[in-house]
N, C-alpha and C. Protein backbone atom coordinates (compact mmCIF):
# COMPACT_ATOMS: atom_id res chain seq x y z
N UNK A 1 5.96 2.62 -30.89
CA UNK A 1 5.08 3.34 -30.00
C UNK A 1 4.23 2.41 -29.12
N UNK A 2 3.66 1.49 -29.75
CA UNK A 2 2.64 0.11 -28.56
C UNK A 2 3.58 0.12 -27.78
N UNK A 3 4.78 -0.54 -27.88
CA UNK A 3 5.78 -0.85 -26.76
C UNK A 3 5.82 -0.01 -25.69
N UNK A 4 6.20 1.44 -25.89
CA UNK A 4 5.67 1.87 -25.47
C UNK A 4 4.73 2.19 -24.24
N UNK A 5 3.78 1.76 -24.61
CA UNK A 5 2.49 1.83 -23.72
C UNK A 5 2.57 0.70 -22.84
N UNK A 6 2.92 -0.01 -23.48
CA UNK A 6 3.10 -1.31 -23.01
C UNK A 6 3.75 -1.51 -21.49
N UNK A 7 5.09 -0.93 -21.60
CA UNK A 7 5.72 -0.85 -20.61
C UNK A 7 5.38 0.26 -19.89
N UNK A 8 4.53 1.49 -20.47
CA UNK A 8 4.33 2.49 -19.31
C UNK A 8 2.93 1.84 -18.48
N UNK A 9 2.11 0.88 -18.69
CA UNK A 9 1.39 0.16 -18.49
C UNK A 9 1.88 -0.55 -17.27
N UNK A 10 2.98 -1.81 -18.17
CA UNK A 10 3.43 -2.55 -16.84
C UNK A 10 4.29 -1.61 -15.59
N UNK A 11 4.48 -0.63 -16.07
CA UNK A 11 4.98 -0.01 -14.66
C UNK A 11 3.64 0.68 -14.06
N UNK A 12 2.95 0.99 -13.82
CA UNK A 12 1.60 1.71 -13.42
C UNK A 12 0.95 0.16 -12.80
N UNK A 13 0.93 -0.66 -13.74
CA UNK A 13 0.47 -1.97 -12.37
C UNK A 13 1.74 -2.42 -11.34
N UNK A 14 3.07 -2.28 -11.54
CA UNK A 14 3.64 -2.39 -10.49
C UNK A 14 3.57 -1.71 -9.43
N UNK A 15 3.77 -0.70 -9.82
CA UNK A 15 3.63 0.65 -8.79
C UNK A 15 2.00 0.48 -7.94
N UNK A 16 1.40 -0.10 -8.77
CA UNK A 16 0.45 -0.29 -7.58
C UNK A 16 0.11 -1.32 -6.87
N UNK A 17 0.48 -2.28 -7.78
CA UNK A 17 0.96 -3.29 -6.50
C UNK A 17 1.61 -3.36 -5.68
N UNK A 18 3.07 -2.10 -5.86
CA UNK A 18 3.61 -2.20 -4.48
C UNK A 18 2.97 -1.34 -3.32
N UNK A 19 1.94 -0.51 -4.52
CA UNK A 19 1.62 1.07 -3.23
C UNK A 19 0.83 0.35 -2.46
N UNK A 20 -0.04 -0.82 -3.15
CA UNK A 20 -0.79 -1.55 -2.14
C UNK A 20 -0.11 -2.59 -1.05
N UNK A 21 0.73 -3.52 -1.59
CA UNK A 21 1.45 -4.56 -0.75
C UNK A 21 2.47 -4.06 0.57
N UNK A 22 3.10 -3.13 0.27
CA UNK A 22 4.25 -2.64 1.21
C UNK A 22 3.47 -1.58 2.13
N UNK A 23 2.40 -0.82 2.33
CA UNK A 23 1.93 -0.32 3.38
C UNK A 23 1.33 -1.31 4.13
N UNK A 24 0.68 -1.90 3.87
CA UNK A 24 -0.31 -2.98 4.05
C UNK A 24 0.92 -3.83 5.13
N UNK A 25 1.91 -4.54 4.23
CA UNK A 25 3.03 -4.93 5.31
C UNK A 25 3.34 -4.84 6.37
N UNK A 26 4.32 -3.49 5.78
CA UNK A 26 4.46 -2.46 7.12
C UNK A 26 3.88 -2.09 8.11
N UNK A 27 2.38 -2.00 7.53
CA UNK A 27 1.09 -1.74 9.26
C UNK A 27 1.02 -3.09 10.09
N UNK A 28 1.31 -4.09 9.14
CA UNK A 28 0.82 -5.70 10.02
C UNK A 28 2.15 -5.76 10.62
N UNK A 29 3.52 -5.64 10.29
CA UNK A 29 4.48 -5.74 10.78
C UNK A 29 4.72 -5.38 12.14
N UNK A 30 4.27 -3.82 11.69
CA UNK A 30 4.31 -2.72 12.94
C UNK A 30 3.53 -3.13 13.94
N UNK A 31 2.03 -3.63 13.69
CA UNK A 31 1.12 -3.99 14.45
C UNK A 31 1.70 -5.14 15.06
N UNK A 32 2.41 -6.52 14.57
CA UNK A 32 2.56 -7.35 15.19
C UNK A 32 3.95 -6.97 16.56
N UNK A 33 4.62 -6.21 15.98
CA UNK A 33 5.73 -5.80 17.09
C UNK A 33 5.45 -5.21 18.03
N UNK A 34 4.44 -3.87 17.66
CA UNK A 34 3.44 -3.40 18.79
C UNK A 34 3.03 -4.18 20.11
N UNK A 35 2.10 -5.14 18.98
CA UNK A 35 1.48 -6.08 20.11
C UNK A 35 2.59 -6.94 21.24
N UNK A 36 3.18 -7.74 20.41
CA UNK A 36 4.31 -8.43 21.30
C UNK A 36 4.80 -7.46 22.61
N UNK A 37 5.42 -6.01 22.33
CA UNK A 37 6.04 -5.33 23.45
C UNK A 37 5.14 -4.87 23.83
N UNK A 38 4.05 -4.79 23.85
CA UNK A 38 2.59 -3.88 25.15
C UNK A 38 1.83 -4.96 25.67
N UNK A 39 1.67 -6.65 25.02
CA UNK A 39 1.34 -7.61 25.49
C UNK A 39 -0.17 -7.04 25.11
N UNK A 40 -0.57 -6.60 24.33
CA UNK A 40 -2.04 -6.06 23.74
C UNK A 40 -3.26 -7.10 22.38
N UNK A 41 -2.39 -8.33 22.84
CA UNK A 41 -2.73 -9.48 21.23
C UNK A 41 -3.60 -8.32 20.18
N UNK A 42 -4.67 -8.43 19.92
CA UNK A 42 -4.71 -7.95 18.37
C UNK A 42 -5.09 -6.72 18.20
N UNK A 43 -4.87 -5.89 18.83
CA UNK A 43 -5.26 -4.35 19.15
C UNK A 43 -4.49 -3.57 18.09
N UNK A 44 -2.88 -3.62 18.18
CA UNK A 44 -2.05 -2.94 17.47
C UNK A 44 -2.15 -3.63 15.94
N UNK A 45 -2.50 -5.08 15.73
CA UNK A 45 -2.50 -5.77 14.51
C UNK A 45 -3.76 -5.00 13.57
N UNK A 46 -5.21 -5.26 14.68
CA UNK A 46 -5.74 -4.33 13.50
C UNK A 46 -5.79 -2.73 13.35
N UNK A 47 -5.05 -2.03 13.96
CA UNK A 47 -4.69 -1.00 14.06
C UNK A 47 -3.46 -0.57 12.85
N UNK A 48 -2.63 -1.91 12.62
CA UNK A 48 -1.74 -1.40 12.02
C UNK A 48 -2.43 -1.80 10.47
N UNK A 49 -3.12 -2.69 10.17
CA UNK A 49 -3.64 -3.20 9.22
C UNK A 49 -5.09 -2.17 8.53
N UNK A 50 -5.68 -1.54 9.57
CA UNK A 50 -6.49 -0.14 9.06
C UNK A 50 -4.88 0.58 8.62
N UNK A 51 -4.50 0.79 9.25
CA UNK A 51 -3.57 1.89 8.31
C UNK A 51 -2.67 1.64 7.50
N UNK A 52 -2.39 0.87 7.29
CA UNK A 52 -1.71 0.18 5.65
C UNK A 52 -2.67 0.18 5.19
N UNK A 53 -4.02 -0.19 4.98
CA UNK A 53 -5.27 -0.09 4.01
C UNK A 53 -5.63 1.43 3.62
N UNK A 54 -5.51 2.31 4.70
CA UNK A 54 -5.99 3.84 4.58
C UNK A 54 -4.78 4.36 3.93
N UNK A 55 -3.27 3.93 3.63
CA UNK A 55 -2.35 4.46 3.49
C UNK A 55 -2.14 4.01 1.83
N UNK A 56 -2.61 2.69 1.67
CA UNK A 56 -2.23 2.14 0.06
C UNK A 56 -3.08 2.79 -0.71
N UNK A 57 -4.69 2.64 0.11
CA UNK A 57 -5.75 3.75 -0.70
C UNK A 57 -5.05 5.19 -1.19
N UNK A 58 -4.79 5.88 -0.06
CA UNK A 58 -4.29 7.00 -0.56
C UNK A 58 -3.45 7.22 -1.39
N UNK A 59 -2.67 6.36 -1.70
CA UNK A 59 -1.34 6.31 -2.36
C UNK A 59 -1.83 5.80 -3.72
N UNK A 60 -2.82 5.00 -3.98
CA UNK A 60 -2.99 4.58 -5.22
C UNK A 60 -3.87 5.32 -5.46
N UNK A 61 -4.81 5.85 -5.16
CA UNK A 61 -5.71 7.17 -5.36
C UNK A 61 -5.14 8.10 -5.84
N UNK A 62 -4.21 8.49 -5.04
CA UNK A 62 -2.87 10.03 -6.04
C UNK A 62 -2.14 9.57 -7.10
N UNK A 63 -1.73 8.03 -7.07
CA UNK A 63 -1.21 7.32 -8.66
C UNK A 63 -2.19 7.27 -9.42
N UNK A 64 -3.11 7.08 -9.81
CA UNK A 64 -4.14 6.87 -10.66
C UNK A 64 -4.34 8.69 -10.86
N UNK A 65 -4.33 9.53 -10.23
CA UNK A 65 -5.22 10.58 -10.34
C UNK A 65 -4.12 11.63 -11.23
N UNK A 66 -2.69 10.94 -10.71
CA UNK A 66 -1.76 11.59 -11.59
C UNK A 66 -1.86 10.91 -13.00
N UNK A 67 -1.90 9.53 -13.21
CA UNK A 67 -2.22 9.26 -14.21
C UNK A 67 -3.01 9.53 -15.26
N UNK A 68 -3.77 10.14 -14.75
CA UNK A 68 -5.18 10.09 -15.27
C UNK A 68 -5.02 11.58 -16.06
N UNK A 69 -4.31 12.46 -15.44
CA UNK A 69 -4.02 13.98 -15.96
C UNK A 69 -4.17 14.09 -17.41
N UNK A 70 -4.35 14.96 -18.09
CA UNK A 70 -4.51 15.33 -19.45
C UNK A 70 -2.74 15.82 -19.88
């Protein structure tokens, strides 16, 4: 049974390390391609970087909250 937990554990910190790392990415990514084709330097970067932050929040906010269920 520890085992168990153990591993339902290490998956609940993966999962949020990715819910955090891969939006977060994806907005700087997006932001940097943005910028390049509108010629806008850091407009779309922190644009895309608020929303990978507003997007991992949310996402790890609803993982935890499912977690958290009785």
């Amino acid at each position: 049974m520890p085992k168990k937990k153990g591993f339902r554990a290490l998956l609940l910190a993966v999962d949020t390390a990715l819910g955090i790392a891969l939006p977060l990415l994806a907005g700087i990514f997006l932001g940097l391609y943005l910028d390049k084709r509108f010629l806008v330097k850091p407009l779309f970067l922190i644009a895309g970087i608020l929303l990978g932050l507003l997007t991992a929040f949310n996402y790890v906010y609803r993982l935890l909250l499912r977690h958290n269920r009785p």
